[in-house]
Protein backbone atom coordinates (compact mmCIF):
# COMPACT_ATOMS: atom_id res chain seq x y z
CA UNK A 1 -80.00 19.48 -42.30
CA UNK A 2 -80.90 22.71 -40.29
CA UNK A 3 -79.26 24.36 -37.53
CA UNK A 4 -75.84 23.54 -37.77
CA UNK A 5 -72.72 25.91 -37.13
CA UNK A 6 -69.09 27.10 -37.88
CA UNK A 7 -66.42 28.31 -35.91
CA UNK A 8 -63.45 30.48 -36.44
CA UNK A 9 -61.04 31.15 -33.63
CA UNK A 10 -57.70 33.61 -34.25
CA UNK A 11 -56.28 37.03 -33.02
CA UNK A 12 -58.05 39.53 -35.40
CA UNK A 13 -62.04 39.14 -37.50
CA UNK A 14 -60.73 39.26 -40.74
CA UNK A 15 -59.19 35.49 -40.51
CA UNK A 16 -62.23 34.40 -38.87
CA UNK A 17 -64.44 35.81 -41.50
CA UNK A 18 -61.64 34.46 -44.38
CA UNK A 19 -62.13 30.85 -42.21
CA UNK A 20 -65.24 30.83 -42.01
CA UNK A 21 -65.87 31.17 -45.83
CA UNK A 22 -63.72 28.58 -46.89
CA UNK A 23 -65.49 26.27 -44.60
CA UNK A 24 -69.42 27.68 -46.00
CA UNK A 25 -68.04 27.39 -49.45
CA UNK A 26 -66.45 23.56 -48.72
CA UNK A 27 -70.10 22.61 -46.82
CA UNK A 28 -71.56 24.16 -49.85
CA UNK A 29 -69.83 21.84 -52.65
CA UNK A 30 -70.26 18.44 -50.34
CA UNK A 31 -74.31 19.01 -49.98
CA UNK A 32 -74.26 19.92 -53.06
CA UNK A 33 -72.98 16.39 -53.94
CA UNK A 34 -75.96 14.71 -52.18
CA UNK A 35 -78.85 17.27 -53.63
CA UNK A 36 -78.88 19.53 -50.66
CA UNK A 37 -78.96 23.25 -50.35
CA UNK A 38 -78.09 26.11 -48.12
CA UNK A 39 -80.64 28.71 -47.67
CA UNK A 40 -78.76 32.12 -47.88
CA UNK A 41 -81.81 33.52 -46.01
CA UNK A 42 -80.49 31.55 -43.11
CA UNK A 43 -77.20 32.28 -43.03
CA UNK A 44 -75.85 34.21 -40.00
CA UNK A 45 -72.81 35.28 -38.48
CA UNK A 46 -71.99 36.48 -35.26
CA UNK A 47 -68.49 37.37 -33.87
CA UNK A 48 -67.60 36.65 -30.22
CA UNK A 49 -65.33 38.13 -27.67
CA UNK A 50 -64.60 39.48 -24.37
CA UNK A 51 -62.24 42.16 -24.96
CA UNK A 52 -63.74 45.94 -24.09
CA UNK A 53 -64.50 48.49 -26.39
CA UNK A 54 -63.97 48.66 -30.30
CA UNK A 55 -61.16 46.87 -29.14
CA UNK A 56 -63.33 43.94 -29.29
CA UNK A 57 -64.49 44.24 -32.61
CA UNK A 58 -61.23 44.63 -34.56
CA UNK A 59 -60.36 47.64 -36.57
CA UNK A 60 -62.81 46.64 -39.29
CA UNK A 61 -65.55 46.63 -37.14
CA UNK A 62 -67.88 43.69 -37.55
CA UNK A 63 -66.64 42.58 -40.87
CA UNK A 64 -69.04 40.91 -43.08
CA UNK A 65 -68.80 37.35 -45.04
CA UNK A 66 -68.65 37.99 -48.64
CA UNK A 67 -69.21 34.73 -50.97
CA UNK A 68 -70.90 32.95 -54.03
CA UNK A 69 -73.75 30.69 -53.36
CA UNK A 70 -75.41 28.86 -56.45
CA UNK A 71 -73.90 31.62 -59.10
CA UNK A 72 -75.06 34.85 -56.88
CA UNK A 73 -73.21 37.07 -55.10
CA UNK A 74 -74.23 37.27 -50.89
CA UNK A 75 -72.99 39.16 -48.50
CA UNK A 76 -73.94 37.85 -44.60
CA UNK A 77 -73.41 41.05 -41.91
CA UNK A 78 -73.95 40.58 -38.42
CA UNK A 79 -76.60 41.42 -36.79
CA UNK A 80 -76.49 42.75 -32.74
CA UNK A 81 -77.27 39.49 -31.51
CA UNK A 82 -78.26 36.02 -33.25
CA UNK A 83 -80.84 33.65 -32.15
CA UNK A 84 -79.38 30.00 -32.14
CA UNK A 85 -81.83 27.27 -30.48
CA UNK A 86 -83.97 30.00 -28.48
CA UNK A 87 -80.88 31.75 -27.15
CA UNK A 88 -80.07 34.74 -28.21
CA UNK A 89 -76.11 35.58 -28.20
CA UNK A 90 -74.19 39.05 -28.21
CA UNK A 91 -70.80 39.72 -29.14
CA UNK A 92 -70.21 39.24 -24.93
CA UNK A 93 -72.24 36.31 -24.62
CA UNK A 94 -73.24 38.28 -21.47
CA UNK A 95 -76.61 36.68 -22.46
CA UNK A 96 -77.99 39.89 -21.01
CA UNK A 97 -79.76 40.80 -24.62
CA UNK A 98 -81.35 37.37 -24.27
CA UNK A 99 -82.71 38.05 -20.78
CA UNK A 100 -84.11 41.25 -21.98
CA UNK A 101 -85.68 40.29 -24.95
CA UNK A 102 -87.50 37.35 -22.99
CA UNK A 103 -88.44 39.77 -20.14
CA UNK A 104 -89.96 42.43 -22.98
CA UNK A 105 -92.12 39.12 -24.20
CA UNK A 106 -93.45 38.29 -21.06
CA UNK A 107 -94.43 41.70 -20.20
């Protein structure tokens, strides 16, 4: 399996994030049940929204998901933007960090 995603919609991060682990940890026990892994290498998250200003990042900022995978402790931040099938996304999805990124490639 590769490439697949979550996602968490509410009012404020922390739910999201508190979503969003319950449903890794649940995908976690049912592969585990047919012999597959996760790789926490490729874990990501990203949060999304349109609102302006810190006001769009909550008033925890960009809150981290904090779990257990196979007996050790991870902790998956988010980065400025996340690459997901050659795009790559920012908080906005203005998609303007994508178009500058390609343009600094083909330059």
């Amino acid at each position: 399996m590769d490439d697949y995603g979550f996602l968490a919609c509410s009012q404020d991060l922390e739910t999201n994030v508190f979503t969003l682990r319950k449903t890794l940890e649940t995908a976690i026990d049912i592969l585990s049940k047919i012999r597959m892994k996760v790789d926490p290498d490729k874990c990501n998250l990203k949060h999304f929204s349109w609102r302006k200003g810190s006001e769009a990042l909550g008033y925890n900022g960009n809150p981290s998901l904090v779990t257990t995978l196979y007996g050790e402790r991870i902790t998956i931040t988010t980065p400025k933007s996340i690459r997901w099938l050659g795009f790559h996304l920012d908080y906005k999805l203005s998609f303007q960090y994508h178009v500058n990124t390609v343009a600094k490639c083909l330059s």
